[in-house]
N, C-alpha and C. Protein backbone atom coordinates (compact mmCIF):
# COMPACT_ATOMS: atom_id res chain seq x y z
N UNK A 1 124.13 161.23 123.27
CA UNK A 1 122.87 161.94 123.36
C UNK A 1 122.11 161.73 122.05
N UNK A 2 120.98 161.20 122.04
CA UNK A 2 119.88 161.45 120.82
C UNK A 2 119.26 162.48 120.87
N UNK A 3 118.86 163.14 119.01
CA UNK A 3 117.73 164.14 118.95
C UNK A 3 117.05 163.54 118.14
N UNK A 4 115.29 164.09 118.58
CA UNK A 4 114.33 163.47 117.90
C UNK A 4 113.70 164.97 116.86
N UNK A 5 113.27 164.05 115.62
CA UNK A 5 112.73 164.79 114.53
C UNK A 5 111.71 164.10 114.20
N UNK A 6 110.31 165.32 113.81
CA UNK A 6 109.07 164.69 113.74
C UNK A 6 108.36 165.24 112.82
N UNK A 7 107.84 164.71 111.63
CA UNK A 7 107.81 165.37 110.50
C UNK A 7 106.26 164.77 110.40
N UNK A 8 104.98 166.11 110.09
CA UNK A 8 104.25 166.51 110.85
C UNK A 8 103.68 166.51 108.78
N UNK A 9 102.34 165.28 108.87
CA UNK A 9 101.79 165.16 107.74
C UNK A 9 100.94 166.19 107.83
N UNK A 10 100.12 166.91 108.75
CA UNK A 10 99.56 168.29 108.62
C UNK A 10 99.18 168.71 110.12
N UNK A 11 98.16 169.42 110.47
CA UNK A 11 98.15 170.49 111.68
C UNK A 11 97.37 169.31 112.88
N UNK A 12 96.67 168.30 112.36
CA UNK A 12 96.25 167.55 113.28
C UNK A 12 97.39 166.54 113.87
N UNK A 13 98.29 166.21 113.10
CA UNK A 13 99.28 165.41 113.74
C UNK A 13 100.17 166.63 114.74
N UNK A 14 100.88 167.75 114.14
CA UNK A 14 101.60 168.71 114.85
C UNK A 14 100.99 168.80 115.60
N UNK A 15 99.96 169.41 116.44
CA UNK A 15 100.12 169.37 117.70
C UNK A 15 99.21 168.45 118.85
N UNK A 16 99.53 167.42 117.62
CA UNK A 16 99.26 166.19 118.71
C UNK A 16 100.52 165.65 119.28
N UNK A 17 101.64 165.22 118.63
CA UNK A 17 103.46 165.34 118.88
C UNK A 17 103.10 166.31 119.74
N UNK A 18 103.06 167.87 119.68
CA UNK A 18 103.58 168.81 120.41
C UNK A 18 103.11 168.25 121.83
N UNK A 19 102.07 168.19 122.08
CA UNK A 19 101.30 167.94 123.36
C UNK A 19 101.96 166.50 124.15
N UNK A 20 102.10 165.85 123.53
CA UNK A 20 102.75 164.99 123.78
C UNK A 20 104.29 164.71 124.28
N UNK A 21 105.29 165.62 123.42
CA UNK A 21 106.35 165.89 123.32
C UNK A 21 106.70 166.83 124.83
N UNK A 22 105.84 168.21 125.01
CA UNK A 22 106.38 168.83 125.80
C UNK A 22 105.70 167.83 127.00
N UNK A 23 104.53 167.16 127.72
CA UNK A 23 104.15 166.66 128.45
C UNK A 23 104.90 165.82 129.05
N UNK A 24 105.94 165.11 128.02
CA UNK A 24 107.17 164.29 127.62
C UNK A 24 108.64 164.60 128.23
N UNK A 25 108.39 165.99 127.92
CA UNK A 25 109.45 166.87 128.14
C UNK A 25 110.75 166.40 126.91
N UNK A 26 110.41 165.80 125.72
CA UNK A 26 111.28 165.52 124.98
C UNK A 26 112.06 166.12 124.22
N UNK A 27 112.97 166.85 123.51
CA UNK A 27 113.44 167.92 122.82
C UNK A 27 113.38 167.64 121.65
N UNK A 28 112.19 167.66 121.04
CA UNK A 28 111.58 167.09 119.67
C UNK A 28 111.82 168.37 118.46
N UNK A 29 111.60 168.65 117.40
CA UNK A 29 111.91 169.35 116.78
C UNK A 29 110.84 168.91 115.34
N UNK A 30 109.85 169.97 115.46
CA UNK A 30 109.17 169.46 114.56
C UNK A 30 109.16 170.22 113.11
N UNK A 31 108.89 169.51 112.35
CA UNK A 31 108.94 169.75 110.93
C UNK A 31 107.65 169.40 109.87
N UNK A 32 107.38 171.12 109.52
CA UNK A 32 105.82 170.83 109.14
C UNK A 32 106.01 172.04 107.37
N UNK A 33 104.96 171.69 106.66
CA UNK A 33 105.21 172.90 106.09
C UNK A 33 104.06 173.63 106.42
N UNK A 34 104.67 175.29 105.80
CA UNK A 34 103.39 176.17 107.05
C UNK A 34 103.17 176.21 108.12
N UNK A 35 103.70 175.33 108.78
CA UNK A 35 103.11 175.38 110.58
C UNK A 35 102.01 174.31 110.75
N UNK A 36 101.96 173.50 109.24
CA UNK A 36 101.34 172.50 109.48
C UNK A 36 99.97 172.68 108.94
N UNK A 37 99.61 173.89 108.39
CA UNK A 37 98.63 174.30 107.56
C UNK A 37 98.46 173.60 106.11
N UNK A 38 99.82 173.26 105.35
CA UNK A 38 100.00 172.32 104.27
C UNK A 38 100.20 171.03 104.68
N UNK A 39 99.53 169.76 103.80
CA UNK A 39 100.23 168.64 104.15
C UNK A 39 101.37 168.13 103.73
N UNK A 40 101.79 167.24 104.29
CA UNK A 40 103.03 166.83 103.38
C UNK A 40 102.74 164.91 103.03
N UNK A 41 102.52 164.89 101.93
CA UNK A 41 101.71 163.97 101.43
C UNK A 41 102.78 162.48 101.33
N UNK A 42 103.20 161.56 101.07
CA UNK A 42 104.04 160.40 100.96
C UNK A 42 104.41 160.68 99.72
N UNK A 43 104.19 161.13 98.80
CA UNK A 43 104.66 161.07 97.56
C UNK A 43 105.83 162.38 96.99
N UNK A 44 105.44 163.27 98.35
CA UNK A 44 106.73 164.30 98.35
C UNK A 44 107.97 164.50 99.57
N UNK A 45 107.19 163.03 100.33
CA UNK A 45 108.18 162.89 101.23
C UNK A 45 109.27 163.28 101.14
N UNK A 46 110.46 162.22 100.45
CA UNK A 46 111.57 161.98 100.10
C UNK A 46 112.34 163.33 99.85
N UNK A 47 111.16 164.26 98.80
CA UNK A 47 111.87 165.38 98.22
C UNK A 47 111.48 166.48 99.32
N UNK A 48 111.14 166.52 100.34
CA UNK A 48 110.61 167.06 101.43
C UNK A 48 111.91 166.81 102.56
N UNK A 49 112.09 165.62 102.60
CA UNK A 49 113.40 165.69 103.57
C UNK A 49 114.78 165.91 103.14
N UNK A 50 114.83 165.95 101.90
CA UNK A 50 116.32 165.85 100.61
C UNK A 50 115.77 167.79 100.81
N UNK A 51 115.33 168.74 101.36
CA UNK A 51 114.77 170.03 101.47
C UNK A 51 115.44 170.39 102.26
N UNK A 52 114.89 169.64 104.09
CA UNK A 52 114.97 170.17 105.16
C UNK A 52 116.74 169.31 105.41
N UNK A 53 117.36 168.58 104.53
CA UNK A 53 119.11 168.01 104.77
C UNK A 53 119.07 169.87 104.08
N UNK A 54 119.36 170.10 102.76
CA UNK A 54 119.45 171.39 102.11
C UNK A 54 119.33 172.64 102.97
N UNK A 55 118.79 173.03 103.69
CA UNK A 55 118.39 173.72 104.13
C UNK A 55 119.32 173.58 105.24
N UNK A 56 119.94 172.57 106.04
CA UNK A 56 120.92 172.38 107.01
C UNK A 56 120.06 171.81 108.59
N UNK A 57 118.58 171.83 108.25
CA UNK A 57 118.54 170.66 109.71
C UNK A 57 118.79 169.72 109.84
N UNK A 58 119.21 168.92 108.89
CA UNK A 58 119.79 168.14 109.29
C UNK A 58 121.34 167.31 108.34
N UNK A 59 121.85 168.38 108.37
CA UNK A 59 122.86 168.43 107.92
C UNK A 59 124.01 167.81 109.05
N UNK A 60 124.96 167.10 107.98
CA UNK A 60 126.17 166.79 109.21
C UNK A 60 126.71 167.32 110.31
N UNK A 61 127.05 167.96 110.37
CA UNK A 61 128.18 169.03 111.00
C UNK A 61 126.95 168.64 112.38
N UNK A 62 125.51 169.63 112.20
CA UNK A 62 124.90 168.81 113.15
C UNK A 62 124.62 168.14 114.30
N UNK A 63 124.91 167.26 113.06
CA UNK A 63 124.80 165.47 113.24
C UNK A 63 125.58 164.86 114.61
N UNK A 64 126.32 165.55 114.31
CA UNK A 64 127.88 165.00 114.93
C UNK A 64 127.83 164.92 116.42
N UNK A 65 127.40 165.98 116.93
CA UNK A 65 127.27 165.77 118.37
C UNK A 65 126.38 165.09 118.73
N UNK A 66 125.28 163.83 118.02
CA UNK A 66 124.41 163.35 118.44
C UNK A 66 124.84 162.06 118.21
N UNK A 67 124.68 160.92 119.16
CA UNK A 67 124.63 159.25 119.17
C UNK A 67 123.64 158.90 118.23
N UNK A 68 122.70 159.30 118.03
CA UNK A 68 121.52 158.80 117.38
C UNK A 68 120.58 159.75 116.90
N UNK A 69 120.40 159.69 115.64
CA UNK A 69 119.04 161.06 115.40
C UNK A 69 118.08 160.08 114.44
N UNK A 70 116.68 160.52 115.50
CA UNK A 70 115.48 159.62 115.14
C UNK A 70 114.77 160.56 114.51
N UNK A 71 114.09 160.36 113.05
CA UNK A 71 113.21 161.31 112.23
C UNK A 71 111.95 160.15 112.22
N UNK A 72 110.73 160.72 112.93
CA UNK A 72 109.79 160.31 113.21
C UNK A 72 108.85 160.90 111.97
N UNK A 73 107.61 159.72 111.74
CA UNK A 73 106.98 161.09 110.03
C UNK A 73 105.80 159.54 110.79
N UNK A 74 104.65 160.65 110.81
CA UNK A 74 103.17 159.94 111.09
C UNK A 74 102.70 160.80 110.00
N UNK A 75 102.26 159.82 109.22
CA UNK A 75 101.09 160.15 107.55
C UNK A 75 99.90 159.44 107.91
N UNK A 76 98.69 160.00 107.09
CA UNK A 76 97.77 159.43 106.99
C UNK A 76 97.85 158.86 105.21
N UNK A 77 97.65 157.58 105.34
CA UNK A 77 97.40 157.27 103.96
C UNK A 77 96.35 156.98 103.24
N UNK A 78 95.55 157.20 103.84
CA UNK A 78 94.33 157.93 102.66
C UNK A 78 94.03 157.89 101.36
N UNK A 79 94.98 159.05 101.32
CA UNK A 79 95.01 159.64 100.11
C UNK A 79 95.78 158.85 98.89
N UNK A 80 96.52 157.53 99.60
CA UNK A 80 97.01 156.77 98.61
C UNK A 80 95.98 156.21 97.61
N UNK A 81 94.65 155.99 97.76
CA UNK A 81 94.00 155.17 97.41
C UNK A 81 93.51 155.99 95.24
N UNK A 82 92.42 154.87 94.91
CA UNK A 82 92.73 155.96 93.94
C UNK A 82 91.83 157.06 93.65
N UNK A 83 92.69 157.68 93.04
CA UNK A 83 92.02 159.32 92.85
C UNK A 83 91.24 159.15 91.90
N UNK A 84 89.99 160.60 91.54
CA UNK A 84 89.46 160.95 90.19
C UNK A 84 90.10 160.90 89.02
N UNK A 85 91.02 160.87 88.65
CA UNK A 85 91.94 160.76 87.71
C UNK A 85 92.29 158.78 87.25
N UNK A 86 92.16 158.57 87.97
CA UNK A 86 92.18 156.64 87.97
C UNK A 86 93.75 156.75 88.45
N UNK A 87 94.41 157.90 89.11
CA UNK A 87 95.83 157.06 89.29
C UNK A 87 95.67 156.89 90.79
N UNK A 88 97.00 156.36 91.25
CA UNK A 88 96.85 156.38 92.94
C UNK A 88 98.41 156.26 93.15
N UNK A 89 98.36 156.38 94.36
CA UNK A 89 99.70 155.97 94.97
C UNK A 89 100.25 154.92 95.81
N UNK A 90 99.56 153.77 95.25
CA UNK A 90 99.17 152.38 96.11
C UNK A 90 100.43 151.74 96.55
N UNK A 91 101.45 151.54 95.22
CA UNK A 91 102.72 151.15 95.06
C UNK A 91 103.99 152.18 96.42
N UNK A 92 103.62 153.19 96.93
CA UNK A 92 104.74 153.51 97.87
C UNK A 92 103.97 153.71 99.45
N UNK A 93 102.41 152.72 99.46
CA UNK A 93 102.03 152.21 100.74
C UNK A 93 102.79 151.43 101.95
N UNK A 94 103.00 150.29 101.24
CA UNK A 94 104.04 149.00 101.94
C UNK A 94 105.58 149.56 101.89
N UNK A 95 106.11 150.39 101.12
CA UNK A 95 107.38 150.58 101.16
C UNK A 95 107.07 152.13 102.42
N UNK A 96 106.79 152.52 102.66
CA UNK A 96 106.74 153.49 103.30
C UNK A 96 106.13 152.94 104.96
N UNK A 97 105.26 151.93 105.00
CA UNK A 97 104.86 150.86 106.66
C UNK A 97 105.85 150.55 106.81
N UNK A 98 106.55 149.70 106.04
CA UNK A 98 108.15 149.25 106.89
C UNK A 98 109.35 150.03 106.51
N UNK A 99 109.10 151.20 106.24
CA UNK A 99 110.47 152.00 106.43
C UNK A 99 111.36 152.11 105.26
N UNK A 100 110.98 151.24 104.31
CA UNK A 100 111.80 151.07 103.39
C UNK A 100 111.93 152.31 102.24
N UNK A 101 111.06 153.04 102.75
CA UNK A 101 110.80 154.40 101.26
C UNK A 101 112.13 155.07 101.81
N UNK A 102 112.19 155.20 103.17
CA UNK A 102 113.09 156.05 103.14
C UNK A 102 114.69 155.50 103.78
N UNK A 103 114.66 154.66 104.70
CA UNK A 103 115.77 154.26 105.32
C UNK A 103 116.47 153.05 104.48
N UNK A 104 116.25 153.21 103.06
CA UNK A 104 117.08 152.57 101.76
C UNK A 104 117.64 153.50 100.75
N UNK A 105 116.96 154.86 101.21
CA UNK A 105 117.38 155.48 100.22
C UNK A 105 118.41 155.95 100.56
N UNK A 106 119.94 156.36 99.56
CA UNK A 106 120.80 156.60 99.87
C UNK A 106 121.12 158.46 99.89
N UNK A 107 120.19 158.87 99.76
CA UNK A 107 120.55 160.29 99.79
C UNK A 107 119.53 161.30 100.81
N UNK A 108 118.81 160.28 101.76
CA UNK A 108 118.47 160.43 102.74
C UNK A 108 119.22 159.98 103.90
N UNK A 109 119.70 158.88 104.10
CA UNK A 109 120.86 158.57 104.92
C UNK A 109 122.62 159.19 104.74
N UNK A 110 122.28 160.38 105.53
CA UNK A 110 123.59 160.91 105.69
C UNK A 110 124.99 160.61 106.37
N UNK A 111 124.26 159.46 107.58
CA UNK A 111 125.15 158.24 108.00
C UNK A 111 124.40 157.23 109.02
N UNK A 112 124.81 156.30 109.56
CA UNK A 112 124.02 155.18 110.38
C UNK A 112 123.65 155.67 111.48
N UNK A 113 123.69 157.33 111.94
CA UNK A 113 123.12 157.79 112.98
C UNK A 113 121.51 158.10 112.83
N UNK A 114 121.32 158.15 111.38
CA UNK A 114 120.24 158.44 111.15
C UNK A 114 118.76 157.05 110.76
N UNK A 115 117.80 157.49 112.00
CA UNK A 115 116.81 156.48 111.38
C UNK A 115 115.58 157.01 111.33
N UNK A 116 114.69 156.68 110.54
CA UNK A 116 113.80 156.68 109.94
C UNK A 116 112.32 155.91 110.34
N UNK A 117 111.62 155.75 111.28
CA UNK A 117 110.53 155.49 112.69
C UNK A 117 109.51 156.15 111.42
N UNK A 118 108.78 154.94 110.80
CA UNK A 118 107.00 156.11 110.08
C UNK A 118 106.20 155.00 111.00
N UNK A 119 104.94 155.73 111.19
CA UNK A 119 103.52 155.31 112.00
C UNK A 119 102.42 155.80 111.07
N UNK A 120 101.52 155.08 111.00
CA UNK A 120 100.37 155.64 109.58
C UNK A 120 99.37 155.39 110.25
N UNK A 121 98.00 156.46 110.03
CA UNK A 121 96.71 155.82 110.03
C UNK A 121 96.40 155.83 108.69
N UNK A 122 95.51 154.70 108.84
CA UNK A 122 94.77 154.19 107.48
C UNK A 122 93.77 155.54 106.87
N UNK A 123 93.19 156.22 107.67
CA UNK A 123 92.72 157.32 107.45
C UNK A 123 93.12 158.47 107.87
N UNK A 124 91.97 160.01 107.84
CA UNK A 124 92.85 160.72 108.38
C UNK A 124 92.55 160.89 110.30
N UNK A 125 93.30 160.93 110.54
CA UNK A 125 93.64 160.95 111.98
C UNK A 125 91.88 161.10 112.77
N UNK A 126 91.52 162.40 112.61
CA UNK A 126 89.92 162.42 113.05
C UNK A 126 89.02 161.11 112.85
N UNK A 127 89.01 160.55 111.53
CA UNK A 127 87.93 159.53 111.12
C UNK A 127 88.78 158.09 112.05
N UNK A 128 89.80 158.07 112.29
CA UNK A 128 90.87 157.20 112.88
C UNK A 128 89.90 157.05 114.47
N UNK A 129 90.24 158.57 115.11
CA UNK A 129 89.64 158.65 116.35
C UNK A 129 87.81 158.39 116.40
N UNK A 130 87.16 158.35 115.45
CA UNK A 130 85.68 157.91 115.61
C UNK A 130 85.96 156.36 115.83
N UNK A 131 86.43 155.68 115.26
CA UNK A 131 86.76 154.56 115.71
C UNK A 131 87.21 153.94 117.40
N UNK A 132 87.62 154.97 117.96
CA UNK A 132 87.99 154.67 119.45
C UNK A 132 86.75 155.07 120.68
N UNK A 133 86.76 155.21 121.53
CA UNK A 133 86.05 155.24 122.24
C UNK A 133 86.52 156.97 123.11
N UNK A 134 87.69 157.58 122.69
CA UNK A 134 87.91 159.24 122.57
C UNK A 134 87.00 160.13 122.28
N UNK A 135 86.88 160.95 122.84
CA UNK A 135 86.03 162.70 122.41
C UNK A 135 86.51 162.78 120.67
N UNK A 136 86.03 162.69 119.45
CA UNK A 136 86.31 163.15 118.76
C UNK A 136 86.61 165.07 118.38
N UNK A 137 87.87 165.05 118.35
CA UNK A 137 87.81 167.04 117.91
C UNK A 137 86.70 167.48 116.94
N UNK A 138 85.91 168.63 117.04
CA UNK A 138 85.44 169.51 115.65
C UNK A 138 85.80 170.00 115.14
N UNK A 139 87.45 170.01 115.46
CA UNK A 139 88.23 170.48 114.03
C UNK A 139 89.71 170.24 114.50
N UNK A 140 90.41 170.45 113.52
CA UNK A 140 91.84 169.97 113.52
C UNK A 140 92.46 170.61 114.97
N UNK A 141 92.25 171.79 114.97
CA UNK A 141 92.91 172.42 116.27
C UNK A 141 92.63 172.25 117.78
N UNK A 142 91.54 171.44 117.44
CA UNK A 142 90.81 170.90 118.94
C UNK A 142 91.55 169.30 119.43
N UNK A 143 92.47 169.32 118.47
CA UNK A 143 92.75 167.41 118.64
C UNK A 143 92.96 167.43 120.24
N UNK A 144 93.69 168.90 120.50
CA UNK A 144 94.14 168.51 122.55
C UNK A 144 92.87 168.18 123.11
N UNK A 145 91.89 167.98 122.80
CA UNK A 145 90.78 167.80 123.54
C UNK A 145 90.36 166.48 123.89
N UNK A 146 91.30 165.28 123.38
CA UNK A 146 91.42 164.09 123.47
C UNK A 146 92.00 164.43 125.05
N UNK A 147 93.10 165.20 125.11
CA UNK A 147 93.87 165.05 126.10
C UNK A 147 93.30 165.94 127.47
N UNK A 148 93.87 165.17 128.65
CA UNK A 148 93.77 166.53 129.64
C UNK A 148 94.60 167.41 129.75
N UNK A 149 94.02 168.79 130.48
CA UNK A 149 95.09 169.89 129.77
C UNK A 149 95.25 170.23 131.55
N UNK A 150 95.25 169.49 132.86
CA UNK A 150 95.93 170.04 133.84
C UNK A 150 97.32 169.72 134.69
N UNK A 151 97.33 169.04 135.38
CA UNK A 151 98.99 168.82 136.18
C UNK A 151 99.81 167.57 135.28
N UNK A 152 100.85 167.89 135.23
CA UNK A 152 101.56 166.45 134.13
C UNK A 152 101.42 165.07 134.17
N UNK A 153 101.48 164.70 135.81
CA UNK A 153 100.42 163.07 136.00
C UNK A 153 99.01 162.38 135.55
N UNK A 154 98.34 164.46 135.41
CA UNK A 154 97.37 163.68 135.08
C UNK A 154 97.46 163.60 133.49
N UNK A 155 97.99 164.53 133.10
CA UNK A 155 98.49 164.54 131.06
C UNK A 155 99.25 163.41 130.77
N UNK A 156 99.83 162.86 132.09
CA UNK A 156 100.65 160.88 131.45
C UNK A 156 99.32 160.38 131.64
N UNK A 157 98.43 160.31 132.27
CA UNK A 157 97.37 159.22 132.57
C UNK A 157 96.20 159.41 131.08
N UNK A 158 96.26 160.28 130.70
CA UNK A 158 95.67 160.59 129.60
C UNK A 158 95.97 159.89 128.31
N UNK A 159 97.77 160.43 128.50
CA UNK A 159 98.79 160.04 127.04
C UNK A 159 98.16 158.67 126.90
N UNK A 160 98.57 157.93 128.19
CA UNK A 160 98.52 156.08 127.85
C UNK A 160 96.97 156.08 127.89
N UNK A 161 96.01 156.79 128.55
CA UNK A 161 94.67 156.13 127.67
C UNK A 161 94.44 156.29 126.33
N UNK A 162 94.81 157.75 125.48
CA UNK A 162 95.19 157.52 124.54
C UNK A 162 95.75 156.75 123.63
N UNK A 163 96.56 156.04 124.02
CA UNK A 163 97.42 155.36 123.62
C UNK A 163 96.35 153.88 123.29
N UNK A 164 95.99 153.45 124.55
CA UNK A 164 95.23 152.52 124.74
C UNK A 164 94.21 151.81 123.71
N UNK A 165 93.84 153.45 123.79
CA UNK A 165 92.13 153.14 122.76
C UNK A 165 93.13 152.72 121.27
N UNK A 166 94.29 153.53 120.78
CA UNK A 166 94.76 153.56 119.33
C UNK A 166 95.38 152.14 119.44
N UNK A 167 95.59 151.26 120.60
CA UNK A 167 96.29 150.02 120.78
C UNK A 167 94.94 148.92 120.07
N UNK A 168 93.62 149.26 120.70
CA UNK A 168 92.73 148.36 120.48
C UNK A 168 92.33 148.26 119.16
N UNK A 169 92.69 149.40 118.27
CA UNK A 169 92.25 149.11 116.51
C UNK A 169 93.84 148.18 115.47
N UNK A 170 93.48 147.64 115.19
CA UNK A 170 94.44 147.32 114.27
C UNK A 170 95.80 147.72 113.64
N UNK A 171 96.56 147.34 113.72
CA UNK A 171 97.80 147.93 113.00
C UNK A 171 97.41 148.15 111.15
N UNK A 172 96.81 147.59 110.64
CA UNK A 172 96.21 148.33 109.55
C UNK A 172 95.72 149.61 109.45
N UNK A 173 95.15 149.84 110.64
CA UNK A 173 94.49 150.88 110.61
C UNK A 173 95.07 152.38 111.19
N UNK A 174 95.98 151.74 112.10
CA UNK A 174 96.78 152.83 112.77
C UNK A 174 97.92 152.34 113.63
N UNK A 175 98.91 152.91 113.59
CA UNK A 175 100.56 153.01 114.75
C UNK A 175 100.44 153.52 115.44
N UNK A 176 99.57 154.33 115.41
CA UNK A 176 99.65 155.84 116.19
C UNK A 176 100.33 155.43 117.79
N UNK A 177 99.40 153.77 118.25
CA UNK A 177 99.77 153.30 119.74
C UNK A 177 101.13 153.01 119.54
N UNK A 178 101.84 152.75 118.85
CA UNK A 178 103.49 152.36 118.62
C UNK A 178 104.35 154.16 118.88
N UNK A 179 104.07 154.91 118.06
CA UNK A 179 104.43 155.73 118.29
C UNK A 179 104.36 156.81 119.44
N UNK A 180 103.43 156.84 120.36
CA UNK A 180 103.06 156.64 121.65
C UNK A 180 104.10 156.15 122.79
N UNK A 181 103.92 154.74 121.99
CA UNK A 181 105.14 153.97 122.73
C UNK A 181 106.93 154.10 122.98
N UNK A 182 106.99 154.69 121.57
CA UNK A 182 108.50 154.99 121.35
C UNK A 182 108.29 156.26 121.90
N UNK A 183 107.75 157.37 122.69
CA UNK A 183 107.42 158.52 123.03
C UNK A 183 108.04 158.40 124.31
N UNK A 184 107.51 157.28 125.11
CA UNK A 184 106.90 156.85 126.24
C UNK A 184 108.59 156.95 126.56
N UNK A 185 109.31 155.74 125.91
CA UNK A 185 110.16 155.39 126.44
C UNK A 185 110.84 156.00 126.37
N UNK A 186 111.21 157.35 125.95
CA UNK A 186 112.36 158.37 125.62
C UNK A 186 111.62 159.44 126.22
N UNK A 187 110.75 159.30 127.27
CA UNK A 187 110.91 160.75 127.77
C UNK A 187 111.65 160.87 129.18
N UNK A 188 111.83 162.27 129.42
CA UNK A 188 112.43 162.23 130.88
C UNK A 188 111.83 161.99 131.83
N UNK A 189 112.49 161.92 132.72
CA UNK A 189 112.16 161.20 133.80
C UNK A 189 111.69 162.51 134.86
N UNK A 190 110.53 162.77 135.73
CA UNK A 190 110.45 163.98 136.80
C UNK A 190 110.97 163.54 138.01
């Protein structure tokens, strides 16, 4: 049996997963700080999940009854670029697209059950969606408004247009359609 973990860069990604997840019917388990009111930025990643091992979600013992545990983390990177200050965080961009910020580090890998799935938009998620041909939200809490909110066939027919429009922009610019995808294929079946 796999469990999925989804670590939620702020309130517009959380309950975009959520909507997705339960529509999914997936047994996702999300991880935000605040409820997703704070972000959780790439540069406190690491010490953000070296928190939530501490804390015991994902601690061994755990672990154990699971074949596979997938920790999913959609960031916007943005904010890498540089700041008022002249610094930036340019240098843990590319190590963090292919996985390498975290699924090298050795005190994040508690054993080979554990992997490490990141998806980025280049911006933040809203300015992402002006780019598609989607309802843009007027505010973070409206993101379900991309989606339809009535019978579950029609909330899959939605997911993958969703999906669709985030397929047609660039992988520079966004995963979001990859992550979608790995959604897709791990949900249950009705």
């Amino acid at each position: 049996m796999e469990t999925y973990f989804f670590v939620c860069h702020g309130k517009t990604e959380k309950l975009f997963i959520e909507y997705i997840a339960s529509t999914y019917r997936i047994p996702l388990t999300v991880l935000s700080k605040k409820n997703g009111k704070s972000s959780i930025q790439i540069n406190m990643l690491k010490s953000y999940l070296k928190g939530e091992i501490n804390k015991g979600t994902l601690t061994q013992s755990k672990l154990e009854e699971y074949s596979k545990v997938y920790v999913l983390i959609l960031m916007d990177i943005d904010e890498l670029y540089p700041m008022s200050d002249g610094s930036d965080l340019l240098h843990l961009k590319n190590p963090y697209i292919s996985g390498e910020l975290l699924n090298l580090n050795e005190d994040l890998i508690l054993n080979s059950k554990i992997e490490y799935l990141t998806f980025h938009n280049d911006l933040n998620m809203e300015d992402v969606l002006k780019k598609t041909d989607l309802q843009v939200p007027n505010s973070k809490t409206d993101i379900q408004k991309i989606f339809p909110l009535s019978n579950t066939s029609i909330k899959i027919d939605g997911i993958e247009t969703v999906k669709n429009e985030f397929a047609k922009l660039d992988d520079s610019i966004t995963t979001v359609d990859k992550l979608i995808e790995f959604l897709q294929s791990k949900r249950v079946q009705f």
